[in-house]
C-alpha atoms as a PDB file:
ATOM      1  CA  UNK A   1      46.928  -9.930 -56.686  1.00  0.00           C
ATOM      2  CA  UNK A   2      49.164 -13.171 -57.510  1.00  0.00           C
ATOM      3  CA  UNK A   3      47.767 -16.452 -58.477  1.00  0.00           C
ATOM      4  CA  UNK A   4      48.124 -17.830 -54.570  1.00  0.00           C
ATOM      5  CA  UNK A   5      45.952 -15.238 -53.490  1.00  0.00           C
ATOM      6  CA  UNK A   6      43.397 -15.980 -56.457  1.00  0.00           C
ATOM      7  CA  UNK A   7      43.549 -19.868 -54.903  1.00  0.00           C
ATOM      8  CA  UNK A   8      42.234 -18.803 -52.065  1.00  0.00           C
ATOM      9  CA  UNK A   9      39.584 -16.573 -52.862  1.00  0.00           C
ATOM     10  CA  UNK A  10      38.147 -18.954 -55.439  1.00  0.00           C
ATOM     11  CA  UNK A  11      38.508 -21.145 -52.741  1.00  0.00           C
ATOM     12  CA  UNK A  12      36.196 -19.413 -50.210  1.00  0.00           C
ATOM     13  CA  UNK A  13      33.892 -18.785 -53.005  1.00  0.00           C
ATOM     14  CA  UNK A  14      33.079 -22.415 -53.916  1.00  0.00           C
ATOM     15  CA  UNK A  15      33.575 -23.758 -50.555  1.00  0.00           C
ATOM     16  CA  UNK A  16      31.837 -21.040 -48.566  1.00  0.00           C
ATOM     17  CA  UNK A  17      29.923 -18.554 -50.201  1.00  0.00           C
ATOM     18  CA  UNK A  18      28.341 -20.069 -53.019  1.00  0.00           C
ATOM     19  CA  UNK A  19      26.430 -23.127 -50.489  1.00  0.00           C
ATOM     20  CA  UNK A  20      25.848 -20.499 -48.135  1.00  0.00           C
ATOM     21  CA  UNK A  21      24.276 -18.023 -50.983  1.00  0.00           C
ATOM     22  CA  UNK A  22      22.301 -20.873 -52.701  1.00  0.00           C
ATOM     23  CA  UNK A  23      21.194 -23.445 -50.140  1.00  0.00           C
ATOM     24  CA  UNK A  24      19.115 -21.407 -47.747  1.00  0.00           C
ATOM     25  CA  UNK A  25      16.970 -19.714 -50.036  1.00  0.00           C
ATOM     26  CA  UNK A  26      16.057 -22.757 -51.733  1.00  0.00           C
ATOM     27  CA  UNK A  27      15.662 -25.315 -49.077  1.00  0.00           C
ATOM     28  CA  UNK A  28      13.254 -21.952 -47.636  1.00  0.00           C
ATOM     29  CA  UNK A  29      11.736 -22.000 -50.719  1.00  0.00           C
ATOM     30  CA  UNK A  30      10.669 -25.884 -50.711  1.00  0.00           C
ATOM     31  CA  UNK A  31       9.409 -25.625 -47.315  1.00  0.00           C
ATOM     32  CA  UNK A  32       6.802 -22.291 -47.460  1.00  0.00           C
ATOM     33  CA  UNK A  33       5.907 -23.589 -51.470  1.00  0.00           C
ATOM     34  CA  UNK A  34       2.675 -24.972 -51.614  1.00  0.00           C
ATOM     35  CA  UNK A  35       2.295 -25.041 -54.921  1.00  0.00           C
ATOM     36  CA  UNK A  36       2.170 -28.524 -57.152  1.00  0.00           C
ATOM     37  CA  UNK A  37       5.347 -29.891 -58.238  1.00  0.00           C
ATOM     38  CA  UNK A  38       6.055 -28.207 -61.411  1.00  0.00           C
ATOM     39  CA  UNK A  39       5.220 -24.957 -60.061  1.00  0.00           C
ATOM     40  CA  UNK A  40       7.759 -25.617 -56.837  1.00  0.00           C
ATOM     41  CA  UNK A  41       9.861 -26.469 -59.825  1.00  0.00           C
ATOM     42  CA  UNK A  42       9.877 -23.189 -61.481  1.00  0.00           C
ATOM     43  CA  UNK A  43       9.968 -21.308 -57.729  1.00  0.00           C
ATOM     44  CA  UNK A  44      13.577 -22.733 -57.230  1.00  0.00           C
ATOM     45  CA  UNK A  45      14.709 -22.075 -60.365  1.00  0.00           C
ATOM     46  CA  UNK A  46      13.867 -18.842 -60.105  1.00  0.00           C
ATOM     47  CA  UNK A  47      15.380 -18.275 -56.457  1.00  0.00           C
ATOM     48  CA  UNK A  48      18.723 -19.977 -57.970  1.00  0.00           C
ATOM     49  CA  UNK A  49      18.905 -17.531 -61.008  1.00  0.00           C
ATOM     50  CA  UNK A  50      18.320 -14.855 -58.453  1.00  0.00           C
ATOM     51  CA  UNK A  51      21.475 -16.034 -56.123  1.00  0.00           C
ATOM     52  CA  UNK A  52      23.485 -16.661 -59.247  1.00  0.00           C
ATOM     53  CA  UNK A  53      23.488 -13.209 -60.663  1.00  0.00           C
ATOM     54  CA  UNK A  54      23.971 -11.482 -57.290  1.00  0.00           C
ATOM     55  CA  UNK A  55      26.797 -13.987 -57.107  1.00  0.00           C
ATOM     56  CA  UNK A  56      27.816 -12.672 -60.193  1.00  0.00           C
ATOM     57  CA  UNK A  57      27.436  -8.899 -59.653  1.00  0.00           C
ATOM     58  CA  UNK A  58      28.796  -9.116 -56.250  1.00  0.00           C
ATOM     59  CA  UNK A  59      32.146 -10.823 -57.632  1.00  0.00           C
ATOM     60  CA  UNK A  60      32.495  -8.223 -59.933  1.00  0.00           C
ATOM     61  CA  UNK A  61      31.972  -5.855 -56.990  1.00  0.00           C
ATOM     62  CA  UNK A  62      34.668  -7.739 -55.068  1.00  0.00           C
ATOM     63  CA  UNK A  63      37.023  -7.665 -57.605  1.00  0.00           C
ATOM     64  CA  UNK A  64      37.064  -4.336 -57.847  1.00  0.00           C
ATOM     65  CA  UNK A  65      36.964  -3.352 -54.459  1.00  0.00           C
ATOM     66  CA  UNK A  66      40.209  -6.074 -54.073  1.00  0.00           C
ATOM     67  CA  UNK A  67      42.142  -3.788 -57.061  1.00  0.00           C
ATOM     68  CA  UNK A  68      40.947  -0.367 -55.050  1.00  0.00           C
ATOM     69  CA  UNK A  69      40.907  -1.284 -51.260  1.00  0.00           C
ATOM     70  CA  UNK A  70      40.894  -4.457 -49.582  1.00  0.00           C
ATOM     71  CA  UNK A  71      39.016  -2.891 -46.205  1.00  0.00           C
ATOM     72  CA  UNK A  72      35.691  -3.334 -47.816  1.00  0.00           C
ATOM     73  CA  UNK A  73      36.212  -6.683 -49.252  1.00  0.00           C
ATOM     74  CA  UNK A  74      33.805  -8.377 -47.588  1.00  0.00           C
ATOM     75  CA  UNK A  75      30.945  -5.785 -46.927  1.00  0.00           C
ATOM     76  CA  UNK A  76      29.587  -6.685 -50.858  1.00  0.00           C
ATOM     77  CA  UNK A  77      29.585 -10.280 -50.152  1.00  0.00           C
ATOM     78  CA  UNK A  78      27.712 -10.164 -46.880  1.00  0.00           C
ATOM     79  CA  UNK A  79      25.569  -7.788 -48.088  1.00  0.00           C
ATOM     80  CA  UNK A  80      24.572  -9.526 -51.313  1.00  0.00           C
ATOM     81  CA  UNK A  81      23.078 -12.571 -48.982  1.00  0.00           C
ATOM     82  CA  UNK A  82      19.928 -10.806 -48.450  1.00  0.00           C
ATOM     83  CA  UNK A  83      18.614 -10.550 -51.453  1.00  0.00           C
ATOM     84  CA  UNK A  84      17.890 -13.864 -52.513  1.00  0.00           C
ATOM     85  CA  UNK A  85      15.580 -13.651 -49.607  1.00  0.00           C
ATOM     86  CA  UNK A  86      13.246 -11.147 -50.550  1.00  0.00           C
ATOM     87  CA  UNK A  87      11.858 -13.685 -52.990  1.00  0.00           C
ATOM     88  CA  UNK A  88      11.265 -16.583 -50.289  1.00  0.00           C
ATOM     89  CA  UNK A  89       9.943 -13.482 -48.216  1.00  0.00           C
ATOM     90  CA  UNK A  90       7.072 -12.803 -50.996  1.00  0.00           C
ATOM     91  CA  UNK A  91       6.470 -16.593 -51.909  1.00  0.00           C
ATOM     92  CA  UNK A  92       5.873 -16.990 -48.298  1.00  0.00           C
ATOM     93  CA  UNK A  93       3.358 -13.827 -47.437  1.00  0.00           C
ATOM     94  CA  UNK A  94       1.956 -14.638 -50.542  1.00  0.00           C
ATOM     95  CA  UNK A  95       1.041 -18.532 -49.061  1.00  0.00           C
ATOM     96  CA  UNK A  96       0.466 -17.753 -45.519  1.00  0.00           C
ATOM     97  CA  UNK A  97      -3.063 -15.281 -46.697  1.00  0.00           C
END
């Protein structure tokens, strides 16, 4: 991989993935949260530490599938969106009884 093609996939990564990796879960998280403020608090912080190390596993996942084959480049990526959601899933069952 040269440096051009490095551009662009740190590119796509700040730009793209990471907002669309971070933002939904939390914003999701704010809205079902009933809990007091410092509680909320400690919800997001959590859900953010969650995105950020799929972020990080799935990059090293990436990276290696870019060196191997670059047909499943993208599978790791989108599939590394969901988890971050099981969290918001819980916090919200766990609210609604």
């Amino acid at each position: 991989m040269d440096s051009s093609e490095w551009v662009i996939f740190v590119a796509i990564a700040l730009f793209f993935y990471i907002p669309a990796h971070i933002l939904p879960p939390v914003l999701l998280t704010i809205l079902y949260s009933q809990a007091e403020k410092d509680e909320r608090r400690k919800q997001v912080v959590s859900v953010i530490v969650d995105c950020l190390m799929t972020i990080v596993i799935t990059s090293a996942v990436a990276a290696w599938a870019w060196v191997e084959t670059e047909e499943i480049l993208m599978w790791p990526f989108m599939l590394a969106l969901f988890p971050p959601y099981i969290r918001v899933w819980k916090l919200k069952r766990l609210t609604a009884g």
